[in-house]
Structures are given as C-alpha cells and as structure tokens.
N, C-alpha and C. Protein backbone atom coordinates (compact mmCIF):
# COMPACT_ATOMS: atom_id res chain seq x y z
N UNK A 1 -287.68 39.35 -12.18
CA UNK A 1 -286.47 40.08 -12.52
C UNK A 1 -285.86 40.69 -11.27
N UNK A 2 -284.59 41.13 -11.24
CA UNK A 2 -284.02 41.44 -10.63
C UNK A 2 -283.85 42.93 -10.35
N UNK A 3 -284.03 43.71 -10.99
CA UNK A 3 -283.69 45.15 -11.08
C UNK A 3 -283.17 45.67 -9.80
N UNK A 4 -282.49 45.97 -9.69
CA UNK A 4 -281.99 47.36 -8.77
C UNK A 4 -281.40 46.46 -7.46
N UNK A 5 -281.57 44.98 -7.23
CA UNK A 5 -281.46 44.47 -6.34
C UNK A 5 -279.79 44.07 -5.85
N UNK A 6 -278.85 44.58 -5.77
CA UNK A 6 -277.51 44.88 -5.79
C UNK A 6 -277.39 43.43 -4.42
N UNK A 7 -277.51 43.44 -3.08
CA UNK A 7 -276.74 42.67 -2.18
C UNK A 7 -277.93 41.27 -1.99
N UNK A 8 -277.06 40.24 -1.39
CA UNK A 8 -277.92 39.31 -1.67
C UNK A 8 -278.85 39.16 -0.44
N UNK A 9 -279.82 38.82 0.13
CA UNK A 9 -281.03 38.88 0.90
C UNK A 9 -280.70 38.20 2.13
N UNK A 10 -280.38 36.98 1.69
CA UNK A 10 -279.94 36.17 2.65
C UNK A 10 -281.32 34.71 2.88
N UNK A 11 -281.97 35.24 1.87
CA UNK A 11 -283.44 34.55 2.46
C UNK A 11 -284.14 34.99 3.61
N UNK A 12 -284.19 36.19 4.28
CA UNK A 12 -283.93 37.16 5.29
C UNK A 12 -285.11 38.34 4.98
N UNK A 13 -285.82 38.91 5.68
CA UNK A 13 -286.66 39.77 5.37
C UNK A 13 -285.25 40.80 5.83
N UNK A 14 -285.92 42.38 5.43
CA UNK A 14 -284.82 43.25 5.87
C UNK A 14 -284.43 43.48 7.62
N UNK A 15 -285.59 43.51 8.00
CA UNK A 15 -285.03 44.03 9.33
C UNK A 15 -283.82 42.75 10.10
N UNK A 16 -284.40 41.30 9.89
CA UNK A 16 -283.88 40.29 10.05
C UNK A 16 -282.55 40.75 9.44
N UNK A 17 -282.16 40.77 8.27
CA UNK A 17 -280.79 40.91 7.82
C UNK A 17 -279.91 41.96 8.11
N UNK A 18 -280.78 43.12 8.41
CA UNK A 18 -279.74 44.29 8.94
C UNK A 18 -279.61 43.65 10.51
N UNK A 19 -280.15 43.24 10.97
CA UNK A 19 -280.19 43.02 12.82
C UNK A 19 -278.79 41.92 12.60
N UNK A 20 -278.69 40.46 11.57
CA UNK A 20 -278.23 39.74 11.86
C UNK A 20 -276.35 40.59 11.45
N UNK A 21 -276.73 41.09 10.54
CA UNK A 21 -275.58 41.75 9.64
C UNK A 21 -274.79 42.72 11.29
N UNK A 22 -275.81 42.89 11.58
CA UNK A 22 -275.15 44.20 13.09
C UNK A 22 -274.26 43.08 14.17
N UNK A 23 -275.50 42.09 14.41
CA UNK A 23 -274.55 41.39 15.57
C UNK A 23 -273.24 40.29 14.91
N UNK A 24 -273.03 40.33 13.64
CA UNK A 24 -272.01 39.78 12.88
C UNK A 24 -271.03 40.15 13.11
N UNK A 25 -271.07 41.75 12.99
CA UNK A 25 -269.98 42.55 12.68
C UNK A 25 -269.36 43.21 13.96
N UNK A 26 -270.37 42.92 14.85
CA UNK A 26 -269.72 43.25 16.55
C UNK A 26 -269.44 42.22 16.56
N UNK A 27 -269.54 40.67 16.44
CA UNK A 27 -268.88 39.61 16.71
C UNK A 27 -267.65 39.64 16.05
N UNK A 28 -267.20 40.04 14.66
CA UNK A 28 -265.84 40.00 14.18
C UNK A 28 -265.14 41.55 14.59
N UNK A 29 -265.47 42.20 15.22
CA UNK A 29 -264.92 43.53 16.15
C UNK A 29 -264.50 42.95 17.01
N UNK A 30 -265.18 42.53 18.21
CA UNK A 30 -264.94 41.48 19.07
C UNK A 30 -263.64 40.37 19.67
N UNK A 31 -264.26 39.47 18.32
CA UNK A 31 -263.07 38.72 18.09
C UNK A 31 -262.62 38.18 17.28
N UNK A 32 -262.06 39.16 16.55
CA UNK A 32 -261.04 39.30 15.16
C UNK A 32 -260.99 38.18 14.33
N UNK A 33 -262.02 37.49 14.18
CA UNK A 33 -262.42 36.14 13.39
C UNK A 33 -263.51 35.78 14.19
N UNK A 34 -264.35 35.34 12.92
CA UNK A 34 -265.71 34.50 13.01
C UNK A 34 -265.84 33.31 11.82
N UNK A 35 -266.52 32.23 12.10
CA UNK A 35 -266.79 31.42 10.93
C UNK A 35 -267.92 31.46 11.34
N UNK A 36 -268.67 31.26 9.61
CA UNK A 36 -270.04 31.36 9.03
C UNK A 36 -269.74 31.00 7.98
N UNK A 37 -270.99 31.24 7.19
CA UNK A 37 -271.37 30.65 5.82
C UNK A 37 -270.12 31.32 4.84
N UNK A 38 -270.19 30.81 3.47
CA UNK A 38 -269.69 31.68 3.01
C UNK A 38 -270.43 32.99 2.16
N UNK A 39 -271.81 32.88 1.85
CA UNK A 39 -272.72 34.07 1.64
C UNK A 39 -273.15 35.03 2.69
N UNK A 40 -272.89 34.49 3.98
CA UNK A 40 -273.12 35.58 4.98
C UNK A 40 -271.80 35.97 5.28
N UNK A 41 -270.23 36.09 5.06
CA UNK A 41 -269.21 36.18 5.14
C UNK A 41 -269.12 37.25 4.22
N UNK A 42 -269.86 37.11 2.40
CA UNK A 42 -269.10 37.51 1.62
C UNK A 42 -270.16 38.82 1.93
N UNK A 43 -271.46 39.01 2.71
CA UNK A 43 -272.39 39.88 2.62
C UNK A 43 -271.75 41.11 3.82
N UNK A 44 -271.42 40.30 4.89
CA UNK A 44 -270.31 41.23 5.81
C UNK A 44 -269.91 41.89 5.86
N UNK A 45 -268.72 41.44 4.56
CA UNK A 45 -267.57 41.73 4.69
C UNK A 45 -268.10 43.47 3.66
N UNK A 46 -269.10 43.42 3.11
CA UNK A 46 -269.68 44.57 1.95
C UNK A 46 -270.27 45.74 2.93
N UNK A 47 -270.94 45.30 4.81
CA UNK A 47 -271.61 45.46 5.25
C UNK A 47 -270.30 46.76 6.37
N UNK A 48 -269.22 45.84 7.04
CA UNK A 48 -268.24 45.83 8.05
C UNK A 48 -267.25 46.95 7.44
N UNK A 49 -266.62 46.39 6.10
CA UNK A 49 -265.29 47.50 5.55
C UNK A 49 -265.69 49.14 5.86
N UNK A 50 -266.95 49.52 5.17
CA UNK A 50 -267.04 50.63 5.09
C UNK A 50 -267.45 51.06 6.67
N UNK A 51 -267.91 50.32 7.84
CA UNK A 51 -267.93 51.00 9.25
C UNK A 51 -266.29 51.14 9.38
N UNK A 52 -265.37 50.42 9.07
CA UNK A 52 -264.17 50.76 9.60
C UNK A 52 -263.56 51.57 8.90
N UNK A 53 -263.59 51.83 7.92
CA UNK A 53 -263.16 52.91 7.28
C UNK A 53 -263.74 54.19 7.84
N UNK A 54 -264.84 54.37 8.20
CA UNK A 54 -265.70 55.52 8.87
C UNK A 54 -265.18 55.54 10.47
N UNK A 55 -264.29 54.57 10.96
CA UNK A 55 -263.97 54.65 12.35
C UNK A 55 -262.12 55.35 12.09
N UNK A 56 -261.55 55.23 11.48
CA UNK A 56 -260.47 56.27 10.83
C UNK A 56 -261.08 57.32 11.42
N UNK A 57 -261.99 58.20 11.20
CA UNK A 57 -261.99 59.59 11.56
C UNK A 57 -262.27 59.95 13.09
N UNK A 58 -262.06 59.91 14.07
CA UNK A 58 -262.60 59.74 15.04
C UNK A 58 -263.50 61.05 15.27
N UNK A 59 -264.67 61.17 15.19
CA UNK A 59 -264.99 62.72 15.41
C UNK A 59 -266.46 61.90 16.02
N UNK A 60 -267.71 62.91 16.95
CA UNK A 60 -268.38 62.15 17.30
C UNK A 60 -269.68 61.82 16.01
N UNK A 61 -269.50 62.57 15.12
CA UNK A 61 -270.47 62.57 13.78
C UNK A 61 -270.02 60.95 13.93
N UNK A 62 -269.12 60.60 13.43
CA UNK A 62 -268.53 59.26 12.95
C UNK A 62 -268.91 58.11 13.69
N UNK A 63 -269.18 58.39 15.06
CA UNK A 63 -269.02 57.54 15.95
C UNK A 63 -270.85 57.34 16.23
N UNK A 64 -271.20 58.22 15.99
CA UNK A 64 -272.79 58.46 16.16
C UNK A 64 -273.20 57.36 14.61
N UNK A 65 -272.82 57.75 13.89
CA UNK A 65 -272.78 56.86 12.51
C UNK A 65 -272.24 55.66 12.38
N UNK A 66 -271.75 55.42 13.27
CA UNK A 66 -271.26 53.57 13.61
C UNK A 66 -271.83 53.10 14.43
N UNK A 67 -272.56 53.87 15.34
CA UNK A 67 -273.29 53.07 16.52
C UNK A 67 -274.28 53.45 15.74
N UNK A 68 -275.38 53.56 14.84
CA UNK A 68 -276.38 53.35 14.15
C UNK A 68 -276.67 52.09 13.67
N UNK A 69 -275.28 51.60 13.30
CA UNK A 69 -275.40 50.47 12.37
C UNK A 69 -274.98 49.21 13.11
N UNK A 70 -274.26 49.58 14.57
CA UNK A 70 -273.75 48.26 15.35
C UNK A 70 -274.47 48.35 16.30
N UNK A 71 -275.31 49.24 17.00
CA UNK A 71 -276.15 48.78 18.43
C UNK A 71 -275.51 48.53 19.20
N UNK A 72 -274.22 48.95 19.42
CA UNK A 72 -273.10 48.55 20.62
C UNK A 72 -272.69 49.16 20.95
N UNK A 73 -272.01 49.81 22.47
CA UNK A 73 -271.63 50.94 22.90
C UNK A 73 -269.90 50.38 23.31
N UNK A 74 -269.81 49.21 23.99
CA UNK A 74 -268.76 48.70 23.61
C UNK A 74 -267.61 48.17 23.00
N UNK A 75 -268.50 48.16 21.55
CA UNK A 75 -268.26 47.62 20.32
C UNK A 75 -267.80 48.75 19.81
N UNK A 76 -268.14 49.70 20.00
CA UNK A 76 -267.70 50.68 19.53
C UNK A 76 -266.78 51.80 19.55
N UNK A 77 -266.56 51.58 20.76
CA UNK A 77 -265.60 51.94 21.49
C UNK A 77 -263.72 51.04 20.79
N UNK A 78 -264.21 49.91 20.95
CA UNK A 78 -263.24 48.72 20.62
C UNK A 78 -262.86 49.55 19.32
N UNK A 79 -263.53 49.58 18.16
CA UNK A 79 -263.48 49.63 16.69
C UNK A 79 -262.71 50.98 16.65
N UNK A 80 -263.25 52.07 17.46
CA UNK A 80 -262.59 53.47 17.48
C UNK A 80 -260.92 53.25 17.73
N UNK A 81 -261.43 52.71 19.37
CA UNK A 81 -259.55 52.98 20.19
C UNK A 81 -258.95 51.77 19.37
N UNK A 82 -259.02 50.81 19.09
CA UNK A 82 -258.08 49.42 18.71
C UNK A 82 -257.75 49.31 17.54
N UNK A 83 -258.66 49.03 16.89
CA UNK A 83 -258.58 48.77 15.13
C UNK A 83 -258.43 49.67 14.34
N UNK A 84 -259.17 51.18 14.92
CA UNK A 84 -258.54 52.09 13.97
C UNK A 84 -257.08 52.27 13.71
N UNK A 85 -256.76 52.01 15.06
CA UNK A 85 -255.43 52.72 15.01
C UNK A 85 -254.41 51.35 14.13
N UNK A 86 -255.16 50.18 14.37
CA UNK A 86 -254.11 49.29 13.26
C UNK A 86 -254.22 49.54 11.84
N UNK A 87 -255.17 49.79 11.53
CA UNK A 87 -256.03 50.21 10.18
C UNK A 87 -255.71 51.65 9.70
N UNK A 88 -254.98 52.60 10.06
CA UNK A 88 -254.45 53.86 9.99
C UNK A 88 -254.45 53.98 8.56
N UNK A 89 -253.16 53.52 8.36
CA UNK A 89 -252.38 53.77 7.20
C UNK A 89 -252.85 52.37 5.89
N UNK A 90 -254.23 51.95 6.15
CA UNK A 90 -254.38 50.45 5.16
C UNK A 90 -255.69 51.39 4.42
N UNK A 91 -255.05 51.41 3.53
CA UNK A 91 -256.32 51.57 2.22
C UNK A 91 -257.53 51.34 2.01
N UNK A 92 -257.67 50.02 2.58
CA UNK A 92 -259.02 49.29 2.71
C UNK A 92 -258.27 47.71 2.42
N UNK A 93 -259.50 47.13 2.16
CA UNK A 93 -259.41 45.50 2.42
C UNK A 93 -259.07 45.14 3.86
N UNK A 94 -259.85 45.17 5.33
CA UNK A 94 -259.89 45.54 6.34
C UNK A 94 -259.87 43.86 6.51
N UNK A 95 -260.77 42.88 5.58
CA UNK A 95 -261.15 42.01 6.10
C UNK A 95 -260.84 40.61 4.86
N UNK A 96 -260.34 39.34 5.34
CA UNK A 96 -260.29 38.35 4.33
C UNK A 96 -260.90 37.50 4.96
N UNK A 97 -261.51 36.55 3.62
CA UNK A 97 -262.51 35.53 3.98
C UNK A 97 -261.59 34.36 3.42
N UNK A 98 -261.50 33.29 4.49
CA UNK A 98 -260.89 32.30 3.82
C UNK A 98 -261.81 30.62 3.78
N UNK A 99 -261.89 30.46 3.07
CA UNK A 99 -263.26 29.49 2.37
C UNK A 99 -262.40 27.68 3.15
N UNK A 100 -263.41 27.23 3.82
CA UNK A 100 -263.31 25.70 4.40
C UNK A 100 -264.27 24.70 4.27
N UNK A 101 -264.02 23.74 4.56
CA UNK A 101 -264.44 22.48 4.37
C UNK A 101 -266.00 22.72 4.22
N UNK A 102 -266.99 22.17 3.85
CA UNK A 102 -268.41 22.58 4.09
C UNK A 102 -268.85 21.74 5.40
N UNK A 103 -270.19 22.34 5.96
CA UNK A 103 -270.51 22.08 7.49
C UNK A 103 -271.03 20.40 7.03
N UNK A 104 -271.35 19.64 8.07
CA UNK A 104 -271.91 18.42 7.96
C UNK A 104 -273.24 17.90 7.82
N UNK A 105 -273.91 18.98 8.33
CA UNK A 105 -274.95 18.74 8.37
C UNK A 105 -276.47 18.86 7.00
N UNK A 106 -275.86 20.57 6.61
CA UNK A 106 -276.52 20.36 5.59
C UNK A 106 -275.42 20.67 3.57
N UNK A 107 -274.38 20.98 4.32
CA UNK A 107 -273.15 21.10 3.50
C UNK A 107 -273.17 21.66 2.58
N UNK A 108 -272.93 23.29 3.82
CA UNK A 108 -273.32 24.52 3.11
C UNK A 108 -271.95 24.63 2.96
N UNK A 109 -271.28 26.05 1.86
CA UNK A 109 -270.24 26.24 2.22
C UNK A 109 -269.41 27.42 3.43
N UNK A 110 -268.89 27.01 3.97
CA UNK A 110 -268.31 27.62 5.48
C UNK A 110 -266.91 28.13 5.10
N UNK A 111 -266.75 29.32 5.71
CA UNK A 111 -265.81 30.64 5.42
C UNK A 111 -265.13 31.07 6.49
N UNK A 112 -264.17 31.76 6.95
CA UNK A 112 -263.64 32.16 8.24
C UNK A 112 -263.41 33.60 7.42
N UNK A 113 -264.43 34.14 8.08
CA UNK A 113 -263.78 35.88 7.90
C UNK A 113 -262.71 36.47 9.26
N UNK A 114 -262.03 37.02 9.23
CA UNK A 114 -261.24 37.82 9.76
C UNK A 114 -260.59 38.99 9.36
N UNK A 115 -260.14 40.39 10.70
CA UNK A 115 -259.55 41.34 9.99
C UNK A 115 -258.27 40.70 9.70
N UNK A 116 -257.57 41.37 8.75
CA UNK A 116 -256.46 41.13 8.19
C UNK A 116 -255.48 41.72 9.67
N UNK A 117 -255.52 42.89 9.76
CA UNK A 117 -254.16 43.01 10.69
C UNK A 117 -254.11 42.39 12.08
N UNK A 118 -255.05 41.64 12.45
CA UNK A 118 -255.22 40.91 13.76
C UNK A 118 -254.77 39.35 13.16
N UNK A 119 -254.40 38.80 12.03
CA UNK A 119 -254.05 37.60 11.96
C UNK A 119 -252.53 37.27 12.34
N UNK A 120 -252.65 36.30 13.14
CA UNK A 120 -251.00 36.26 13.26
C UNK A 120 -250.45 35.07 12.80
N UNK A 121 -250.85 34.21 11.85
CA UNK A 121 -250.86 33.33 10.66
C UNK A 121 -249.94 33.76 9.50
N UNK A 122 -250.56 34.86 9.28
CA UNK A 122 -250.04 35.63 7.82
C UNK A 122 -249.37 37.07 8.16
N UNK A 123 -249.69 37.02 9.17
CA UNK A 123 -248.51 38.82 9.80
C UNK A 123 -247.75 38.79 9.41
N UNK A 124 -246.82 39.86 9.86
CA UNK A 124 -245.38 40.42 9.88
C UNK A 124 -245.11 39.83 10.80
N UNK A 125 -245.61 39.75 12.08
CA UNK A 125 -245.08 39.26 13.63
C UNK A 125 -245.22 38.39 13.72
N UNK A 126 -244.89 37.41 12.87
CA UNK A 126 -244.93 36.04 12.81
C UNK A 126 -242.87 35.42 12.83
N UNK A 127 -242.92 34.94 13.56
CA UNK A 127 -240.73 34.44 13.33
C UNK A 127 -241.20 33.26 11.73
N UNK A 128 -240.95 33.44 11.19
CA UNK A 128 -240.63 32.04 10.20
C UNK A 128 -239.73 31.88 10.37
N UNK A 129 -239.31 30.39 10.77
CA UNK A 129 -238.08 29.54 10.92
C UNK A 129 -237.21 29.41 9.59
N UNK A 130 -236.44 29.16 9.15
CA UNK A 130 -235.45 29.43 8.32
C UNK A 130 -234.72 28.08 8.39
N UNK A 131 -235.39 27.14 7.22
CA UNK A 131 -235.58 25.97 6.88
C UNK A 131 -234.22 25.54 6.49
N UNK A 132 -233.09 24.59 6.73
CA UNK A 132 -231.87 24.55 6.08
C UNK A 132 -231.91 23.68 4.96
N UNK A 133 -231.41 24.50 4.03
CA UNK A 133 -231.36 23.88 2.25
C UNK A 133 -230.92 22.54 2.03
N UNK A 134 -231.66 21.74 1.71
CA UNK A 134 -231.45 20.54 1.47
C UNK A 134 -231.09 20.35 0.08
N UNK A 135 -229.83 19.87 0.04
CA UNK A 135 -229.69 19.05 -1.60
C UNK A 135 -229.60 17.28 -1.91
N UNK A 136 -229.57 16.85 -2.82
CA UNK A 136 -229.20 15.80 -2.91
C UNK A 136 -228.14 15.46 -2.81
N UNK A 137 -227.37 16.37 -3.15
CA UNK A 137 -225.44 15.88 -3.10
C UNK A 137 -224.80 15.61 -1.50
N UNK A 138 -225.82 16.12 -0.79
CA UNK A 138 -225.25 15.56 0.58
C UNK A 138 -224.15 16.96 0.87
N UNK A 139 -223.76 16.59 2.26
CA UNK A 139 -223.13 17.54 2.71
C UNK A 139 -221.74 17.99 2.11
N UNK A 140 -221.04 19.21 2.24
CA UNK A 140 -219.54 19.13 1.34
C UNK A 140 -218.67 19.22 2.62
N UNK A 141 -217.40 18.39 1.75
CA UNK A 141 -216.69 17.40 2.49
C UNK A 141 -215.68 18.05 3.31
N UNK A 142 -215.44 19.34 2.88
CA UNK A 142 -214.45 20.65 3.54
C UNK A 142 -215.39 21.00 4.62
N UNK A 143 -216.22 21.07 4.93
CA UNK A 143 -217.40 21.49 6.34
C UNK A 143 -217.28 20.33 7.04
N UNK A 144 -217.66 19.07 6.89
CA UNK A 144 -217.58 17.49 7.27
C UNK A 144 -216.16 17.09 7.70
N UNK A 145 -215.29 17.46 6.96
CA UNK A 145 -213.62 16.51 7.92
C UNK A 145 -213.51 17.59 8.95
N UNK A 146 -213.49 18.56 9.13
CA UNK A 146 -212.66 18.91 10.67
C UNK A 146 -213.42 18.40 11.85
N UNK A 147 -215.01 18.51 11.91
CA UNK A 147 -216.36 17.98 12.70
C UNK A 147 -215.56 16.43 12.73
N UNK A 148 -215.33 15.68 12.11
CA UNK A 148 -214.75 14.22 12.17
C UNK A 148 -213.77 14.02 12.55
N UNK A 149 -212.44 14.98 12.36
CA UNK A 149 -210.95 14.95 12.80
C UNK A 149 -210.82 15.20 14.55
N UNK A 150 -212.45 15.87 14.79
CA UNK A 150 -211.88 16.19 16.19
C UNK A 150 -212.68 15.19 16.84
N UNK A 151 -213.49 14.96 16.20
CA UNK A 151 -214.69 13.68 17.04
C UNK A 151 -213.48 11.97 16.92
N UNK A 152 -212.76 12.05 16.00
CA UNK A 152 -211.75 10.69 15.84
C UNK A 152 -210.57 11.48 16.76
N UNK A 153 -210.68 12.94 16.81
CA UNK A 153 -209.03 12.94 18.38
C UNK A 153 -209.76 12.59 19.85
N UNK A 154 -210.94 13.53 19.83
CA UNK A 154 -211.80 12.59 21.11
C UNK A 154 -211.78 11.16 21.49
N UNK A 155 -212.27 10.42 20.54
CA UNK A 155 -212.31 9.30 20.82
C UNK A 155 -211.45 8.56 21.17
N UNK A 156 -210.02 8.80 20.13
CA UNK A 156 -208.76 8.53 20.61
C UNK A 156 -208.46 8.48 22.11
N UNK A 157 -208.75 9.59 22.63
CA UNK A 157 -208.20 10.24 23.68
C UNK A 157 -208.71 9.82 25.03
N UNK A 158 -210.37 9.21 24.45
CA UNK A 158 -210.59 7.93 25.60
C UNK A 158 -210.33 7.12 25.91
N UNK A 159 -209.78 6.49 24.57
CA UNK A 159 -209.75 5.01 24.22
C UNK A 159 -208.05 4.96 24.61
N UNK A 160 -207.44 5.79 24.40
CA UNK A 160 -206.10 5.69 24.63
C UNK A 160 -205.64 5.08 26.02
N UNK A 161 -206.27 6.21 27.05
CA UNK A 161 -206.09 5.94 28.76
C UNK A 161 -206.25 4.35 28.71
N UNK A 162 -207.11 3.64 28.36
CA UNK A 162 -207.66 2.46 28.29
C UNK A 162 -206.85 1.52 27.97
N UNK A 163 -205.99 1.80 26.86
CA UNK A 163 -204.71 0.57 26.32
C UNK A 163 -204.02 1.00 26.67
N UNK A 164 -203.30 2.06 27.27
CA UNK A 164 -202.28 2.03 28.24
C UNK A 164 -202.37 1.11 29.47
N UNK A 165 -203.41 1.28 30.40
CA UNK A 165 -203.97 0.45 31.18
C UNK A 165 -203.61 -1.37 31.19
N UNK A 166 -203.87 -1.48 29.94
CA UNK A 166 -204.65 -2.74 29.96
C UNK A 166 -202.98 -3.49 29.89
N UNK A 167 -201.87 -3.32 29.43
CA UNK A 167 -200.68 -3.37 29.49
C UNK A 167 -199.82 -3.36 30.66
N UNK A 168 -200.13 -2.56 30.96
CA UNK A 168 -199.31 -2.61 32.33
C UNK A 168 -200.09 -3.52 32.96
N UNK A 169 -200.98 -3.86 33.34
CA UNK A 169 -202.25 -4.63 33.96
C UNK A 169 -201.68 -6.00 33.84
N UNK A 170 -201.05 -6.33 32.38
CA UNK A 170 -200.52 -7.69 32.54
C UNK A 170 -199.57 -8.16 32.68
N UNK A 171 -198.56 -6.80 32.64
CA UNK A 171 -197.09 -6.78 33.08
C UNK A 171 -197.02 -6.69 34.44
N UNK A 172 -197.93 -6.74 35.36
CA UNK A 172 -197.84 -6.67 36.77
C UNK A 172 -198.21 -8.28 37.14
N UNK A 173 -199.12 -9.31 36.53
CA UNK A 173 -199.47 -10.12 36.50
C UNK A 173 -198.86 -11.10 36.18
N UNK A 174 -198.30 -10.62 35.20
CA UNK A 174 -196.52 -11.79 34.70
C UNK A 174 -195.84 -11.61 36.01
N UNK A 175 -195.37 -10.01 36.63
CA UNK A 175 -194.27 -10.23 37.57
C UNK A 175 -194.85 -10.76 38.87
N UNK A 176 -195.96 -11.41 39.31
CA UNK A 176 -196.66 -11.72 40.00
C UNK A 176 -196.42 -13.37 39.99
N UNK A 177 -196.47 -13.80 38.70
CA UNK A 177 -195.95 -15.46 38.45
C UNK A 177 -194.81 -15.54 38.64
C-alpha cells in the first residue's frame, strides 16, 4: 500500500533524489530550460516553484532557505537578482513542461521544462508577423486598376521612344535611295 506516500520516488533512494532534484533545479535556474524525462520534469517542477516563490522575498532567512535546498552559491544568487525580479508580480506557475517525442533508446517519455517568463517562443517580446488575409475571391478590382494603369503608362512610355525611332529610321533610308 501506499499510504502517506504523496511524490513519486523516482526509483531513487532519498538522498539520491533530493541530490538529483537540487542539481535539476540549478540546471533550469541556469538555463531557463532543461529536457528530461517527463516524471522527473513533472517531480521538479513540485520541487523548483515553491524555491522561487521563497526567492520573492529577498531577506537573508530566505536566501539561507534556498541555498539549503540548491547547494549553490551562484545559483543563488542568479534566482534572487534575475528571476525574482521577472517573477514579481506572477502568482505562481513559474514553470511549463512541454511533453516531446520519446528518447530512442529506451522510449521513455521526454519533456522540456522551462520558466515561463524566460521563453521567447510564447512571450510578449516576441514581433508576430501579421499574416495578409487571404480569400478566395482574389484581389478587388478598385485596389488592382490604378497599380495597372500606371504600370501600362510606364510601359507605354518605353515603348513609345522606340516607334518613334524606328520611323524616322526608314524615312532617312528611303531619302538615301
């Protein structure tokens, strides 16, 4: 039976899983995406939210209480000055897991966790291009003739010099016979 057993193990004795769970979560501090499994992703992400939520407060209680759980002095630093301050005003949900292809080898399933406000995929600071509306009816014909009226006076206007030319050209040639 299961009783009381709330997060999943990992197949992992504990110290193994808190150690691996620590250098996880300095790796997605780090660099704002990691791929892994998707059970060690979804165990993370249960593991990671609540250190960043605890890095919001900056006081050294807080900071003494995050380096407990990350073993990083750099890492920690990062999570304080950087991410808090993107993470300010966000409620929570710090982090999304987005589920991929399974690995090849033994075809487990594989996850890309990342924080949310470091993606620049799905940001705000992203330009989306602004696709022009396609219909079937084709273009309308009041936009289309003036674009044509001046591209047929152009052309004219080359072609013209040209048959003037070509006239006199043979009226000099007659008065020549």
């Amino acid at each position: 039976m299961r009783h009381g057993k709330k997060h999943n193990h990992l197949g992992r004795t504990t110290s193994h899983r808190k150690a691996m769970l620590a250098n996880m979560a300095s790796s997605l501090i780090l660099h704002k995406r990691i791929t892994t499994t998707l059970a060690k992703a979804k165990a993370l992400r249960v593991y990671v939210e609540p250190i960043i939520t605890k890095s919001k407060n900056d006081t050294t209680h807080s900071r003494r209480t995050v380096f407990a759980y990350l073993q990083d002095k750099e890492v920690v630093t990062i999570l304080f000055r950087e991410i808090a301050e993107k993470v300010a005003n966000r409620p929570g949900g710090y982090t999304r897991i987005i589920k991929l292809n399974n690995r090849m080898g033994d075809n487990a399933e594989m996850a890309l966790i990342e924080l949310v406000d470091y993606n620049t995929v799905y940001g705000k600071d992203v330009e989306v291009k602004e696709e022009k509306k396609t219909t079937r009816r084709g273009k309308s014909k009041t936009a289309a003739a003036p674009k044509a009226t001046e591209a047929k006076v152009e052309a004219t206007e080359e072609v013209a010099p040209a048959v003037e030319e070509a006239p006199a050209a043979e009226a000099t040639e007659e008065e020549a016979k």
